[in-house]
Every structure is written in structure tokens, then in C-alpha cells.
Protein backbone atom coordinates (compact mmCIF):
# COMPACT_ATOMS: atom_id res chain seq x y z
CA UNK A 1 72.47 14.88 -102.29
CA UNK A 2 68.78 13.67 -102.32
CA UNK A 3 67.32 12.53 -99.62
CA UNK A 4 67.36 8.58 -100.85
CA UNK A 5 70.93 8.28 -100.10
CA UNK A 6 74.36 8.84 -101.11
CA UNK A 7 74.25 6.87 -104.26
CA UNK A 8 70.83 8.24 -105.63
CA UNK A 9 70.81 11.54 -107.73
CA UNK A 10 68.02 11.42 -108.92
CA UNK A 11 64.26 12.97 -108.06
CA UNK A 12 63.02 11.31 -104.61
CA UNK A 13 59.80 11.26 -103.15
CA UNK A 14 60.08 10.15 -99.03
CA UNK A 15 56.69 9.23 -97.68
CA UNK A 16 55.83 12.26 -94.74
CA UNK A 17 58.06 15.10 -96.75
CA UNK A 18 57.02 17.74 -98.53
CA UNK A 19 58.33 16.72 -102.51
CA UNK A 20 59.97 20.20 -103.66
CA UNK A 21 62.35 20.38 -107.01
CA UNK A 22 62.40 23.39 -109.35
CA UNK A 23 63.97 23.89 -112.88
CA UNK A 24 64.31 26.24 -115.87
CA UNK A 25 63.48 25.61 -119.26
CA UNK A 26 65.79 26.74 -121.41
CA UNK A 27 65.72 27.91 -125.21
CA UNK A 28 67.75 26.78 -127.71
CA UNK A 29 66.12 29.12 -130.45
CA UNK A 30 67.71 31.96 -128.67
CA UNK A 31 71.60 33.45 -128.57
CA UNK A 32 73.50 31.83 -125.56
CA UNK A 33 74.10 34.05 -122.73
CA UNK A 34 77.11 34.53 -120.50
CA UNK A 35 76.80 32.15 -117.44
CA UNK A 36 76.92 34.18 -114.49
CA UNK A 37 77.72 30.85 -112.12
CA UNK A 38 80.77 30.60 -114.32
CA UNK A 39 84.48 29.87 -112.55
CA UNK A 40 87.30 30.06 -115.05
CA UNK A 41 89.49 28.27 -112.43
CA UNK A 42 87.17 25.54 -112.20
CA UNK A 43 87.96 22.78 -114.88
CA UNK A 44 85.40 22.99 -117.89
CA UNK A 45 82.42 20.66 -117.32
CA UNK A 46 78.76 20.65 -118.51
CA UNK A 47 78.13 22.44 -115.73
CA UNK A 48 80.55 25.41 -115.80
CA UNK A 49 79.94 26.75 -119.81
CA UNK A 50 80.79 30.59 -120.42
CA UNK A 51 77.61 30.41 -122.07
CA UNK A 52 74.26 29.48 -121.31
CA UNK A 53 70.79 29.04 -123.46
CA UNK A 54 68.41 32.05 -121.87
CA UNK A 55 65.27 31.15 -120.53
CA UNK A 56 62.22 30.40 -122.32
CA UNK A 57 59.65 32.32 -121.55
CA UNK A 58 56.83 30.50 -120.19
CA UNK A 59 54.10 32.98 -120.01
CA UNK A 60 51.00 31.99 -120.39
CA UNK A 61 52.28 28.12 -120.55
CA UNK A 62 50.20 25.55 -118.23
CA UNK A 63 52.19 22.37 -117.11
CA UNK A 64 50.76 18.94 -116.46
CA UNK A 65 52.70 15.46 -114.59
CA UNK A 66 51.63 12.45 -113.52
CA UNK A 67 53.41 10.02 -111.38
CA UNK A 68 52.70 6.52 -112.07
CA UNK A 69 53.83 2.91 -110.82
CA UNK A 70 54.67 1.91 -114.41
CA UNK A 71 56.21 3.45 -117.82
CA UNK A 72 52.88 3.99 -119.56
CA UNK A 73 49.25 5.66 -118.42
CA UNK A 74 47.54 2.46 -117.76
CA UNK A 75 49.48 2.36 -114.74
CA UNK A 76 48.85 2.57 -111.11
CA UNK A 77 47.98 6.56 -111.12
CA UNK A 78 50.22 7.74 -107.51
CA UNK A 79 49.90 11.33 -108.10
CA UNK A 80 48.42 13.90 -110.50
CA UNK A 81 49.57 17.79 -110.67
CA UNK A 82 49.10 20.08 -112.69
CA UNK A 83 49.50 24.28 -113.05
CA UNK A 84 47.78 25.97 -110.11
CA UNK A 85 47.50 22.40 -108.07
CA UNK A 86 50.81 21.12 -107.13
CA UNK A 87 52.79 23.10 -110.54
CA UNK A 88 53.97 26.75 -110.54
CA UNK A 89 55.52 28.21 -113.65
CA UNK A 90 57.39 31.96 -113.26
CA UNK A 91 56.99 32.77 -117.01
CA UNK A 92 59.68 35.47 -117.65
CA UNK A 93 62.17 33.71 -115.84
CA UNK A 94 61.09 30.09 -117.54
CA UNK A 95 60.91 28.41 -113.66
CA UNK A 96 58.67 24.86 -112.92
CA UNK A 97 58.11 24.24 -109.45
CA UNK A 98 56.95 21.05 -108.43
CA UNK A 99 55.73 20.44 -105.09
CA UNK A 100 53.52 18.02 -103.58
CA UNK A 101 52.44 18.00 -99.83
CA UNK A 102 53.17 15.86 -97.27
CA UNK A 103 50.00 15.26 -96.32
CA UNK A 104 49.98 13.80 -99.69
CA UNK A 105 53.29 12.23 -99.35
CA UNK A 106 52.14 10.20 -96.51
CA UNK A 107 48.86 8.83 -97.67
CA UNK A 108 48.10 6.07 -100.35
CA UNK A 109 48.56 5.57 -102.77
CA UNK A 110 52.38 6.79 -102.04
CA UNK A 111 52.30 4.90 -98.83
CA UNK A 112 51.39 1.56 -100.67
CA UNK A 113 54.19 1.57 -103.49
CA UNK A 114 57.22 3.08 -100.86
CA UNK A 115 60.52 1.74 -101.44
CA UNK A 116 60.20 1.16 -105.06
CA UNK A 117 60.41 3.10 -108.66
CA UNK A 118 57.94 5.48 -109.73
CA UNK A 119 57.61 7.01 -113.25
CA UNK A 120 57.33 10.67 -114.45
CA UNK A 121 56.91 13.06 -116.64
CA UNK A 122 56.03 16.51 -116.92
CA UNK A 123 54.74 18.66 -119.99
CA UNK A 124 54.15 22.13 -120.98
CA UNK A 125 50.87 22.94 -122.60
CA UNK A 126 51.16 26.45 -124.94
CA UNK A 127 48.74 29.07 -124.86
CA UNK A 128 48.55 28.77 -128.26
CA UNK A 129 46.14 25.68 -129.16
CA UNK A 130 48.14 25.42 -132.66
CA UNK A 131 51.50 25.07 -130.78
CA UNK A 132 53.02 21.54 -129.54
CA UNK A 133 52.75 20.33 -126.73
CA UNK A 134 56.39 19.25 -125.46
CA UNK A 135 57.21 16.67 -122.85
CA UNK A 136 60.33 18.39 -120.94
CA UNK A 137 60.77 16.12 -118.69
CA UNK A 138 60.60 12.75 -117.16
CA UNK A 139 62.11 9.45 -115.87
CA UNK A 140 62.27 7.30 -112.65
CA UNK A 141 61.59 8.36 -109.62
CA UNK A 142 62.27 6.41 -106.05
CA UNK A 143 59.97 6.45 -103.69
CA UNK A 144 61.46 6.30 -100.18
CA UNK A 145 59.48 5.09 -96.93
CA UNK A 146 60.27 6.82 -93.99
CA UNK A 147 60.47 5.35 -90.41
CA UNK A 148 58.72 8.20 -88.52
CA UNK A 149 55.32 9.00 -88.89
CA UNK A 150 54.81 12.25 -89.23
């Protein structure tokens, strides 16, 4: 459950709180591997495959998201990571960590544009200038006041 609610599932930002999520990039390119999280007496869903995609390896990858008030870069800028400053990628085992301070979290322009929809995204720069650039990820995201300041 995220910390918007019940009914939201999706990414949340709550003014005051750190902002932590982390997720693996996977690669299609290689064989599937056997899920160890798998329960054959759970019923099949997309989250309980025998097999999994293996993680890409993101060595030597750099990652870059902005969160912004509208769909498109001429939008409000709220907040700006990117590897090293607010984006940590475990290469070998294909992690992104995202995490922005609260100290952040509780100053403006998050302040100003609580209780409303944010948008993201988040992509991975190569080490490899010739390579593509790939946006992985992206979407809304709420931002939540909170009632205490912390």
C-alpha cells in the first residue's frame, strides 16, 4: 500500500518523507530464469511466472528523471535527479534506486503543487555513446501534503 491511501498504487511523493522506490531492469534479450519467489500453490498471475527475464546488467549505465507538473519538459520543473544525486544503479544486479530527501520533500517547489499529479520519467543513459538511450520508466505521480510539519 502507498502511502496516498488505500485506493492509490501507484508512486507517491508525501511532502516531509523521504521518497524511496527501487526496481530492476530486466532483459528480454536473455534466456528466462527460474523465479525463485515462485508458489506453485498460488494461482498463476503475472506475478507468480516459473520464469523470469534475468537482470540487465547496468554497469557502467547513468540514469536521469525529472519530475514535472505537466506531461512535457516545458513544465513546472519539481524535481531533478540523476545518477550519483538522488539515482543509484547496482549494475550486476540491474537495481534503480530512487530517493529524494525530505528536506527536499518539504520545500517548494513540492510544497506548492501538494495534493495534485505530478509527471515522471526516468531513463538510462549507456556507456556506450553509440547505444540508445531508453526511457524505462514513467507516468503519474501524486503528490500528497502532509498535516505535520516535520
Amino acid at each position: 500500500m502507498s502511502n496516498c491511501g488505500a485506493k492509490y498504487d501507484g508512486w507517491c511523493i508525501v511532502t516531509g518523507q523521504d521518497f524511496r522506490q527501487i526496481f530492476f531492469v530486466k532483459d528480454p534479450t536473455l534466456p528466462k530464469i527460474p523465479n525463485p519467489d515462485y508458489d506453485p500453490d498460488y494461482p498463476q498471475s503475472d506475478n507468480n511466472r516459473k520464469e523470469i527475464y534475468q537482470p540487465k546488467d547496468l554497469t557502467g549505465y547513468a540514469a536521469k528523471m525529472d519530475v514535472r507538473a505537466g506531461e512535457d519538459r516545458a513544465s513546472d520543473l519539481l524535481v531533478s535527479l540523476e545518477t550519483g544525486s538522488g539515482i543509484t544503479i547496482i549494475g550486476v544486479e540491474g537495481s534503480v534506486e530512487v530517493f529524494i530527501d525530505n528536506n527536499v520533500t518539504n520545500s517548494d517547489p513540492i510544497l506548492s503543487a501538494a495534493d495534485t499529479e505530478a509527471f515522471y520519467d526516468i531513463f538510462l543513459i549507456p556507456p556506450v555513446v553509440t547505444d540508445d538511450v531508453q526511457r524505462i520508466f514513467g507516468g503519474e505521480i501524486k503528490i500528497k501534503g502532509s498535516t505535520t510539519n516535520v
